[in-house]
PDB file of N, CA and C in Angstrom:
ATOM      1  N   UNK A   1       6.799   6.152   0.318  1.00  0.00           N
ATOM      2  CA  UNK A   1       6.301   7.341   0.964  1.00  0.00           C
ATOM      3  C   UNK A   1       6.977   7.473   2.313  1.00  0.00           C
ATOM      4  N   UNK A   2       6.837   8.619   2.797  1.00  0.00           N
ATOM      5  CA  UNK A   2       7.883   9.001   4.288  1.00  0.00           C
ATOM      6  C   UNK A   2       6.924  10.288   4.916  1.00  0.00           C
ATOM      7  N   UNK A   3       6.979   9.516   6.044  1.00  0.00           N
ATOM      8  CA  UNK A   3       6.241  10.750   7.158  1.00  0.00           C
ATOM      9  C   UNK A   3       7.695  11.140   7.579  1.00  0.00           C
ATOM     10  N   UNK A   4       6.954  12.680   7.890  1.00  0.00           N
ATOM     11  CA  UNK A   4       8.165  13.419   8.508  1.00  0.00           C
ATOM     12  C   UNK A   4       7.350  14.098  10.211  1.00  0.00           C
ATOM     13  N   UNK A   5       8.444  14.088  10.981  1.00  0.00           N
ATOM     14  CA  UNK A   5       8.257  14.298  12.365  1.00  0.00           C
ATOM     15  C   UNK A   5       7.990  15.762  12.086  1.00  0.00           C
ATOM     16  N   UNK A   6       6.666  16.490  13.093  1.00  0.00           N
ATOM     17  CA  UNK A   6       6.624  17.867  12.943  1.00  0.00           C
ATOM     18  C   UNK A   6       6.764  18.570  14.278  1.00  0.00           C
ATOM     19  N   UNK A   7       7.830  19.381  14.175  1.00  0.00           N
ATOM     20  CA  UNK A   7       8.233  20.341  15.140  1.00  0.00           C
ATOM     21  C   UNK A   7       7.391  21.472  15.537  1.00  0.00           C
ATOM     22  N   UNK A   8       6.621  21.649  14.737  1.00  0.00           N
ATOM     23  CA  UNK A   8       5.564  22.924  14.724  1.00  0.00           C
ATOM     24  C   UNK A   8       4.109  21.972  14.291  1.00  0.00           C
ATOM     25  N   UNK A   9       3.495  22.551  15.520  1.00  0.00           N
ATOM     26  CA  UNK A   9       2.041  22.253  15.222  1.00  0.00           C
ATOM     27  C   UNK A   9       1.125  22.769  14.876  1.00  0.00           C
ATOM     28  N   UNK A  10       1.224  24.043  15.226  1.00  0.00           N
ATOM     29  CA  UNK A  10       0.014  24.969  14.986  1.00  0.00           C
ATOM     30  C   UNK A  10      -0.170  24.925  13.364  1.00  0.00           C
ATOM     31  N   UNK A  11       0.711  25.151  12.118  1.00  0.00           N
ATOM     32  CA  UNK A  11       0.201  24.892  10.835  1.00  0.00           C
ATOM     33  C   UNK A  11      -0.679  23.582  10.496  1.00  0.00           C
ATOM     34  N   UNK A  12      -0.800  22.427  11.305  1.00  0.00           N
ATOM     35  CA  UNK A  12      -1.192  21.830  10.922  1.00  0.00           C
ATOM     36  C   UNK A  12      -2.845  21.787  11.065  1.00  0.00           C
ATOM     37  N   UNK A  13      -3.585  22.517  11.389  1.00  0.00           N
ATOM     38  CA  UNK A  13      -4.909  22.440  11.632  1.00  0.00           C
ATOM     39  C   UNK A  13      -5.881  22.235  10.249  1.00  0.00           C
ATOM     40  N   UNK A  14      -6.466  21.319  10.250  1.00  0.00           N
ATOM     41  CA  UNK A  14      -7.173  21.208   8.852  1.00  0.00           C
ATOM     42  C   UNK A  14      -6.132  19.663   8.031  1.00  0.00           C
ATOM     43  N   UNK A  15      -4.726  19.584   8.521  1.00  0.00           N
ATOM     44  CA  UNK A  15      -4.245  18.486   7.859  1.00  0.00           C
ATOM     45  C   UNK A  15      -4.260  17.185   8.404  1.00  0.00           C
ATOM     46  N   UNK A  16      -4.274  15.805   7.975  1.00  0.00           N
ATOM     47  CA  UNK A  16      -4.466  14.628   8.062  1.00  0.00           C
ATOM     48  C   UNK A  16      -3.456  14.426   8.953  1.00  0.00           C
ATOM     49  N   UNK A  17      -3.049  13.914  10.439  1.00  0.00           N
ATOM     50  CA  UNK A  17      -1.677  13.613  10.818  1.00  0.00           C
ATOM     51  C   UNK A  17      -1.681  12.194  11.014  1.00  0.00           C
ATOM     52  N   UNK A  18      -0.724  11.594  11.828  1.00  0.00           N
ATOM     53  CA  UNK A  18      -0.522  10.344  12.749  1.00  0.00           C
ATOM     54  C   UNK A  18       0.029  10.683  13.669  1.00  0.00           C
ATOM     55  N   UNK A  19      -0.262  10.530  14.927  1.00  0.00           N
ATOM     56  CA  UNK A  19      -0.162  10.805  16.353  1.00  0.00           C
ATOM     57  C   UNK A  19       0.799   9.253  16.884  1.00  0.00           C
ATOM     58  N   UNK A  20       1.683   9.415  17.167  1.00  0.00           N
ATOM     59  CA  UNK A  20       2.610   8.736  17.823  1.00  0.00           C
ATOM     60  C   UNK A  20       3.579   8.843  19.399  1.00  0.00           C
ATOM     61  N   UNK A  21       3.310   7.864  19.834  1.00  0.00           N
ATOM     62  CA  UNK A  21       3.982   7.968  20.992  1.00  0.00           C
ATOM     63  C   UNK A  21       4.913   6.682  21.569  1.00  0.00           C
ATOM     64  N   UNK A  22       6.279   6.717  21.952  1.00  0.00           N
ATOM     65  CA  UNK A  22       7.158   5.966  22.421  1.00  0.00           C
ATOM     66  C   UNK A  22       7.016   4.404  21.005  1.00  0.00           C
ATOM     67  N   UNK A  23       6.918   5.627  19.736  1.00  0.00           N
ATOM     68  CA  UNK A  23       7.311   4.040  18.809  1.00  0.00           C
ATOM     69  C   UNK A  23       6.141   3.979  18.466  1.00  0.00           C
ATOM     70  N   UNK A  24       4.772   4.107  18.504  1.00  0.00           N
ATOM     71  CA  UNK A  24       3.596   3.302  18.427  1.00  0.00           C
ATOM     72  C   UNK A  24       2.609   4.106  18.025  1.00  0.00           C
ATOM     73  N   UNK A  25       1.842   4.186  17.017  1.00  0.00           N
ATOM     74  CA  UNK A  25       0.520   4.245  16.364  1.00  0.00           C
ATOM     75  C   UNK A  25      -0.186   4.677  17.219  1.00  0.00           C
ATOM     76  N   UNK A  26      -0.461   6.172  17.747  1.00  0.00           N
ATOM     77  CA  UNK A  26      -2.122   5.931  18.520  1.00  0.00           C
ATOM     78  C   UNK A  26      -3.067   6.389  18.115  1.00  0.00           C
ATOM     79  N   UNK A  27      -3.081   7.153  17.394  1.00  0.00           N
ATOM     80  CA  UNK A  27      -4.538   7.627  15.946  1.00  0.00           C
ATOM     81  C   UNK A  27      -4.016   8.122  14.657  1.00  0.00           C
ATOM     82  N   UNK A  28      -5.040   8.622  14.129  1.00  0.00           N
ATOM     83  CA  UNK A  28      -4.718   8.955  12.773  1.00  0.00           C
ATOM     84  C   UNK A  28      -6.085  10.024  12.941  1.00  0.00           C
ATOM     85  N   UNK A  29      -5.663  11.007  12.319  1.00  0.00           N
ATOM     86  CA  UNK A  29      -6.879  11.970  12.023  1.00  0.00           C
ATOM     87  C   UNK A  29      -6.716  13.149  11.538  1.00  0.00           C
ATOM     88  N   UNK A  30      -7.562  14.334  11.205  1.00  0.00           N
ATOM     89  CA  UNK A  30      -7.690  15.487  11.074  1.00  0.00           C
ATOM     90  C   UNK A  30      -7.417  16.838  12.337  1.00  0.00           C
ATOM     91  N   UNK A  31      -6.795  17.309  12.378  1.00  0.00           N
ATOM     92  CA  UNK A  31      -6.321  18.227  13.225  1.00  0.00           C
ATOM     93  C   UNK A  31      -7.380  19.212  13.779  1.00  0.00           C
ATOM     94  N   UNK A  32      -7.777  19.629  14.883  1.00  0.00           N
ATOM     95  CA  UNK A  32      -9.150  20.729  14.882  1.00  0.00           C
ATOM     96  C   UNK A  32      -8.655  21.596  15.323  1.00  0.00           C
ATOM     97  N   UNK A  33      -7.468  21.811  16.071  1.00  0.00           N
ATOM     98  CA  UNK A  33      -7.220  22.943  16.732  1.00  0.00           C
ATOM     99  C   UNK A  33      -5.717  22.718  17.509  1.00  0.00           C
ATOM    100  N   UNK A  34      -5.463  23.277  17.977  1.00  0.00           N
ATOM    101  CA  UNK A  34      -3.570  23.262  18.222  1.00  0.00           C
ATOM    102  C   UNK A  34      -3.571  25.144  18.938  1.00  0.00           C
ATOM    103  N   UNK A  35      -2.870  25.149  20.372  1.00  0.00           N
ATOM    104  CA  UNK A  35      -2.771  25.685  20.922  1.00  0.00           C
ATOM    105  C   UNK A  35      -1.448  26.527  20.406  1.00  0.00           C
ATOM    106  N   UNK A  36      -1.580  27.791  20.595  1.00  0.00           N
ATOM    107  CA  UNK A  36      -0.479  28.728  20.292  1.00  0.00           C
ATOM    108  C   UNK A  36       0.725  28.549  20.237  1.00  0.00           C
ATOM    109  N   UNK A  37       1.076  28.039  21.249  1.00  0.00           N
ATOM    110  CA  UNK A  37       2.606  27.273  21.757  1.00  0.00           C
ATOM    111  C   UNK A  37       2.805  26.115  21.305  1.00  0.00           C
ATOM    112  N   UNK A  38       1.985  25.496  20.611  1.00  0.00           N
ATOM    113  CA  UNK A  38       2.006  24.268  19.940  1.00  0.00           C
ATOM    114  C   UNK A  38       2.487  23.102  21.590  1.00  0.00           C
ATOM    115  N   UNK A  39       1.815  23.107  21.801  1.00  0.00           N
ATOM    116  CA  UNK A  39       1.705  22.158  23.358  1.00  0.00           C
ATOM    117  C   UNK A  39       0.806  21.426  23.461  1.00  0.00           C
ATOM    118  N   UNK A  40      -0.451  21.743  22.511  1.00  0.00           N
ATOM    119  CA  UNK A  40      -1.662  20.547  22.925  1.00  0.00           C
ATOM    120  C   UNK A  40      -2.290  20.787  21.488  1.00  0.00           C
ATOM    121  N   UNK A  41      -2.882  19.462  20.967  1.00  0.00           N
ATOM    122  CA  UNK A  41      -3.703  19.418  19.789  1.00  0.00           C
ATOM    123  C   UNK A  41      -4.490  18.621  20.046  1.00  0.00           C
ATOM    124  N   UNK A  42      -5.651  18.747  19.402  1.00  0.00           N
ATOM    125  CA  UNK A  42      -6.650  18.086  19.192  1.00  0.00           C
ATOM    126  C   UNK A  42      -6.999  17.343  17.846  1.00  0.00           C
ATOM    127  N   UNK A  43      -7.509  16.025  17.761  1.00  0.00           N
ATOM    128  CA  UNK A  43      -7.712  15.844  16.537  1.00  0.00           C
ATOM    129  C   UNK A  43      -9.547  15.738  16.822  1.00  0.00           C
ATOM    130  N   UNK A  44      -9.991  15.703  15.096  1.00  0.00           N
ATOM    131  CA  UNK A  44     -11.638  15.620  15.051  1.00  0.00           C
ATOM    132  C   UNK A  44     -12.238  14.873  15.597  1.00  0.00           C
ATOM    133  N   UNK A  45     -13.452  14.679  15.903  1.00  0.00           N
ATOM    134  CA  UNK A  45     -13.655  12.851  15.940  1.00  0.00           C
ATOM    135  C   UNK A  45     -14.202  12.703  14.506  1.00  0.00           C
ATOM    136  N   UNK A  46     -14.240  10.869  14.205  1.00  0.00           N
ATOM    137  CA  UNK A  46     -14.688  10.461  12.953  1.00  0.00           C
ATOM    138  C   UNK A  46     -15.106   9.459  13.267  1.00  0.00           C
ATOM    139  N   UNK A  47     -15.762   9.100  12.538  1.00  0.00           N
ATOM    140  CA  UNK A  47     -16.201   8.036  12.984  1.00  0.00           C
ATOM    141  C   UNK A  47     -17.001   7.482  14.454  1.00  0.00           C
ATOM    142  N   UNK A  48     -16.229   6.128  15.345  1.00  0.00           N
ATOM    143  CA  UNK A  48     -16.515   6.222  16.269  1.00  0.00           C
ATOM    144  C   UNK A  48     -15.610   7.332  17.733  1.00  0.00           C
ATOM    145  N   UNK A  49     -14.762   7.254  16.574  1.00  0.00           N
ATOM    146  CA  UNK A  49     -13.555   8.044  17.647  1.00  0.00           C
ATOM    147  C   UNK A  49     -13.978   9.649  17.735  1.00  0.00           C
ATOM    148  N   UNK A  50     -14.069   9.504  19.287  1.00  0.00           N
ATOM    149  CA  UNK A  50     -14.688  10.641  20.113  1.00  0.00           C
ATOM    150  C   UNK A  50     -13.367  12.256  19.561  1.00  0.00           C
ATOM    151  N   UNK A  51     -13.498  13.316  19.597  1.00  0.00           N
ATOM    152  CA  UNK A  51     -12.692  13.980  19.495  1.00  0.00           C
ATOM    153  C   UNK A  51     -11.528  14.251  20.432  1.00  0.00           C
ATOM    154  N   UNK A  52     -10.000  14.195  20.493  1.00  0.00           N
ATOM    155  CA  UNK A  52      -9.253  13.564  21.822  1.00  0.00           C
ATOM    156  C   UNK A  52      -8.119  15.114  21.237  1.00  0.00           C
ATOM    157  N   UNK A  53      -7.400  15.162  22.684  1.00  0.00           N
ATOM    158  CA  UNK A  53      -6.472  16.283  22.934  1.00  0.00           C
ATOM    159  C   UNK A  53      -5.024  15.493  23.151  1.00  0.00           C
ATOM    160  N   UNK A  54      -3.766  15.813  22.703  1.00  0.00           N
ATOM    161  CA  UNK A  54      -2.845  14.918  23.020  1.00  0.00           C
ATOM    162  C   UNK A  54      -1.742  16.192  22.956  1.00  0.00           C
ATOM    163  N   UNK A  55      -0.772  16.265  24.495  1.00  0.00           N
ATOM    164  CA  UNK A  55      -0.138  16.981  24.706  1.00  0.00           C
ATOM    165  C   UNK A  55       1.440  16.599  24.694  1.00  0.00           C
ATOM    166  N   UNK A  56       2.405  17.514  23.809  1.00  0.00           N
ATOM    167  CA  UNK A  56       3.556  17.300  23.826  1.00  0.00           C
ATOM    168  C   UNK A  56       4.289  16.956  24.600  1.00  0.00           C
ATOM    169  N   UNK A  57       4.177  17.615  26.038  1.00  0.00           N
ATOM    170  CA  UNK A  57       4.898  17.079  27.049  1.00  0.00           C
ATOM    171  C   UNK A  57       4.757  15.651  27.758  1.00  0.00           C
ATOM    172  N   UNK A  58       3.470  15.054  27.128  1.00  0.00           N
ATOM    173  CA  UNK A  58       3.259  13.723  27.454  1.00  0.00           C
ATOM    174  C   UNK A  58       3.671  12.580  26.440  1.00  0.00           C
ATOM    175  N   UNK A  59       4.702  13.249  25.567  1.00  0.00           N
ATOM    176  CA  UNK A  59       5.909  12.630  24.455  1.00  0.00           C
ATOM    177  C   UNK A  59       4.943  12.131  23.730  1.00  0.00           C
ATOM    178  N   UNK A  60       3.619  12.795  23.006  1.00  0.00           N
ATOM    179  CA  UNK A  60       2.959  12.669  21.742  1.00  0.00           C
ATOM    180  C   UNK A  60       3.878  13.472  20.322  1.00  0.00           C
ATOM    181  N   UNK A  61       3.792  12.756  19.700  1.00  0.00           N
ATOM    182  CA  UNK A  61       4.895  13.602  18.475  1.00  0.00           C
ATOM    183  C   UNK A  61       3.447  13.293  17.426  1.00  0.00           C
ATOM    184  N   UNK A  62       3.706  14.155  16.346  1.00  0.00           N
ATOM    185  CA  UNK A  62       2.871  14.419  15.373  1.00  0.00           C
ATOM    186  C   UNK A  62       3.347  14.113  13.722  1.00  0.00           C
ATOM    187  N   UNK A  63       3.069  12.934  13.297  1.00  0.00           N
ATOM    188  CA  UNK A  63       3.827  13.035  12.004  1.00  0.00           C
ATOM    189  C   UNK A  63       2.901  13.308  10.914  1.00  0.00           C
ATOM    190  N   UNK A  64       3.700  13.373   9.621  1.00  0.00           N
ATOM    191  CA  UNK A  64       3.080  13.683   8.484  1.00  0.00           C
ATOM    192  C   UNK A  64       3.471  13.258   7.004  1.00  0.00           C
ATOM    193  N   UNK A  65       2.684  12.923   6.151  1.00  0.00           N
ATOM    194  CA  UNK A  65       3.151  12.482   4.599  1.00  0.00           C
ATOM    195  C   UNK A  65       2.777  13.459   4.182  1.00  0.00           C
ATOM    196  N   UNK A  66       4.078  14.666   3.146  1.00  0.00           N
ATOM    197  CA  UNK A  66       3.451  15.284   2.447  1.00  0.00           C
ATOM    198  C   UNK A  66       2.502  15.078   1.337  1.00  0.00           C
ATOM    199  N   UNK A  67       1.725  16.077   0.969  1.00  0.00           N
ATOM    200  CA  UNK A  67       0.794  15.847   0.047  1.00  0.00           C
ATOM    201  C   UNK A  67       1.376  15.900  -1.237  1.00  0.00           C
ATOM    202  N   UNK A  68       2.564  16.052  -1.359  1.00  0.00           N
ATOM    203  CA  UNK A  68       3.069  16.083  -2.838  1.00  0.00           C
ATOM    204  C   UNK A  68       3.585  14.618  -3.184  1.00  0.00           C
ATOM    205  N   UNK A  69       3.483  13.834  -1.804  1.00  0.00           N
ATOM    206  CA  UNK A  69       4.575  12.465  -1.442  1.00  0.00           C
ATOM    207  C   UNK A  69       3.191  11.132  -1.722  1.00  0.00           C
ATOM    208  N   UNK A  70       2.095  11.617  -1.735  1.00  0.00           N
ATOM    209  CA  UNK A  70       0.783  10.947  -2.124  1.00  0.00           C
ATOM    210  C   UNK A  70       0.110  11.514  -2.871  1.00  0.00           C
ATOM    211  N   UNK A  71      -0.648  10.851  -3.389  1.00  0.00           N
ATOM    212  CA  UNK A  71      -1.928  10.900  -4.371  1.00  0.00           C
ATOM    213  C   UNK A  71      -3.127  11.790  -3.820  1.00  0.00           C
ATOM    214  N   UNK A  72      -3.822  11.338  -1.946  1.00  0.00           N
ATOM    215  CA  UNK A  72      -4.817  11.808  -1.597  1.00  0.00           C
ATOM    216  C   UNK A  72      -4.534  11.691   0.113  1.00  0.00           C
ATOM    217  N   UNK A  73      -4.418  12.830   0.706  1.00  0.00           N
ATOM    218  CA  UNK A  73      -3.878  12.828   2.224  1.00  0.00           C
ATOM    219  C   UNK A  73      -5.962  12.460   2.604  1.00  0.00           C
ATOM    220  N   UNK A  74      -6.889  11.782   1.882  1.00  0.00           N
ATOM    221  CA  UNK A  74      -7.854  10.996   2.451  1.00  0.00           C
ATOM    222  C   UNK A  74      -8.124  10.010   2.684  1.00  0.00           C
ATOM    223  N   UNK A  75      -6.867   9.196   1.528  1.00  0.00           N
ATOM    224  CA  UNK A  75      -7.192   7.882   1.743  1.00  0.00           C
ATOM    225  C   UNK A  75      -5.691   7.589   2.565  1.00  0.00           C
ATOM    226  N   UNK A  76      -6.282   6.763   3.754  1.00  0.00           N
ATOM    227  CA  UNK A  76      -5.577   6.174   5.143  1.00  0.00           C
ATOM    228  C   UNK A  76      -5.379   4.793   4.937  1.00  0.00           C
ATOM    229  N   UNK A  77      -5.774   4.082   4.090  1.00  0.00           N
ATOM    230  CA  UNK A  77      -5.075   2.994   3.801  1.00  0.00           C
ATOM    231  C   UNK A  77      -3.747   2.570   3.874  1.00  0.00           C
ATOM    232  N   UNK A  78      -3.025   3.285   3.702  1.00  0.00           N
ATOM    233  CA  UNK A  78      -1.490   3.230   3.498  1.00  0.00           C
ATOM    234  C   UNK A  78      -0.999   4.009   5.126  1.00  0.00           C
ATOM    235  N   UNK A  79      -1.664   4.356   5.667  1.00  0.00           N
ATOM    236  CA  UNK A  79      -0.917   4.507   7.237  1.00  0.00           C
ATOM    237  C   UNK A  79      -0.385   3.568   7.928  1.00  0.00           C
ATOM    238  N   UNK A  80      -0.932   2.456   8.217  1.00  0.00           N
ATOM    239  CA  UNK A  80      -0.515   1.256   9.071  1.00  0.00           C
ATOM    240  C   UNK A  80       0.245   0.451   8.825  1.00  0.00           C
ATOM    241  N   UNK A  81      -0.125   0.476   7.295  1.00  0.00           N
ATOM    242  CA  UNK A  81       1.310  -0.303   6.563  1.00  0.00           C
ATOM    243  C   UNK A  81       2.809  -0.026   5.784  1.00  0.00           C
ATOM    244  N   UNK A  82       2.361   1.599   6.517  1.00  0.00           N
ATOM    245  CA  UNK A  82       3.684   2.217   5.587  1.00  0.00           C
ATOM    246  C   UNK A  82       4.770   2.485   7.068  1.00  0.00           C
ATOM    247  N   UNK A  83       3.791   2.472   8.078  1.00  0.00           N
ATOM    248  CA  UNK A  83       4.522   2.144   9.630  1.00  0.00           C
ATOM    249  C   UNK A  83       5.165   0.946   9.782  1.00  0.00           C
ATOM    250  N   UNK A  84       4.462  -0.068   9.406  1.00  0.00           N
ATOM    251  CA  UNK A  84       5.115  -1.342   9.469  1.00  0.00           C
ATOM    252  C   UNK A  84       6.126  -1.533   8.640  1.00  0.00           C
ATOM    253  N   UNK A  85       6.610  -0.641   7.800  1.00  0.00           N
ATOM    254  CA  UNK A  85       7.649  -1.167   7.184  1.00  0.00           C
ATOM    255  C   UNK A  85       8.937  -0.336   7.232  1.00  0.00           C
ATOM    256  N   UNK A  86       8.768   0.614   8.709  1.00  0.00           N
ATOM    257  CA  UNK A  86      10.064   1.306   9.333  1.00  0.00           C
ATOM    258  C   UNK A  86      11.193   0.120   9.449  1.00  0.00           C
TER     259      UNK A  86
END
């Protein structure tokens, strides 16, 4: 499977991403909202994780596995370890 880097954010609202910055894992979640200019997104909260805003210019990049490239963009099992094997 292969995440792909997304240049455009605003389509993604409602989809599963991984939030990355300088190389590194910093959440995983559902998208709630994404600003016009695609400059700031928000993901849901779940769980314990509070709902958080992460802005492009602060070199957050947004990746993605298509859904045709998996079985179920619900099950997150395969995030951490499909990173580890860049």
């Amino acid at each position: 499977m292969a995440f792909h880097l997304q240049a455009e954010w605003f389509p993604l609202v409602g989809q599963h991403v991984v939030i990355r910055r300088q190389g590194q894992i910093v959440r995983h979640g559902t998208v709630d909202a994404v600003t016009q200019d695609d400059g700031v997104l928000w993901l849901n909260s779940e769980g314990t994780a509070h709902r958080q805003l992460f802005e492009r210019s602060a070199g957050f990049e947004v990746w993605i596995a298509y859904r045709w490239e998996h079985g179920s963009a619900k099950d997150l099992d395969w995030i951490e370890s499909s990173w580890n094997n860049d």
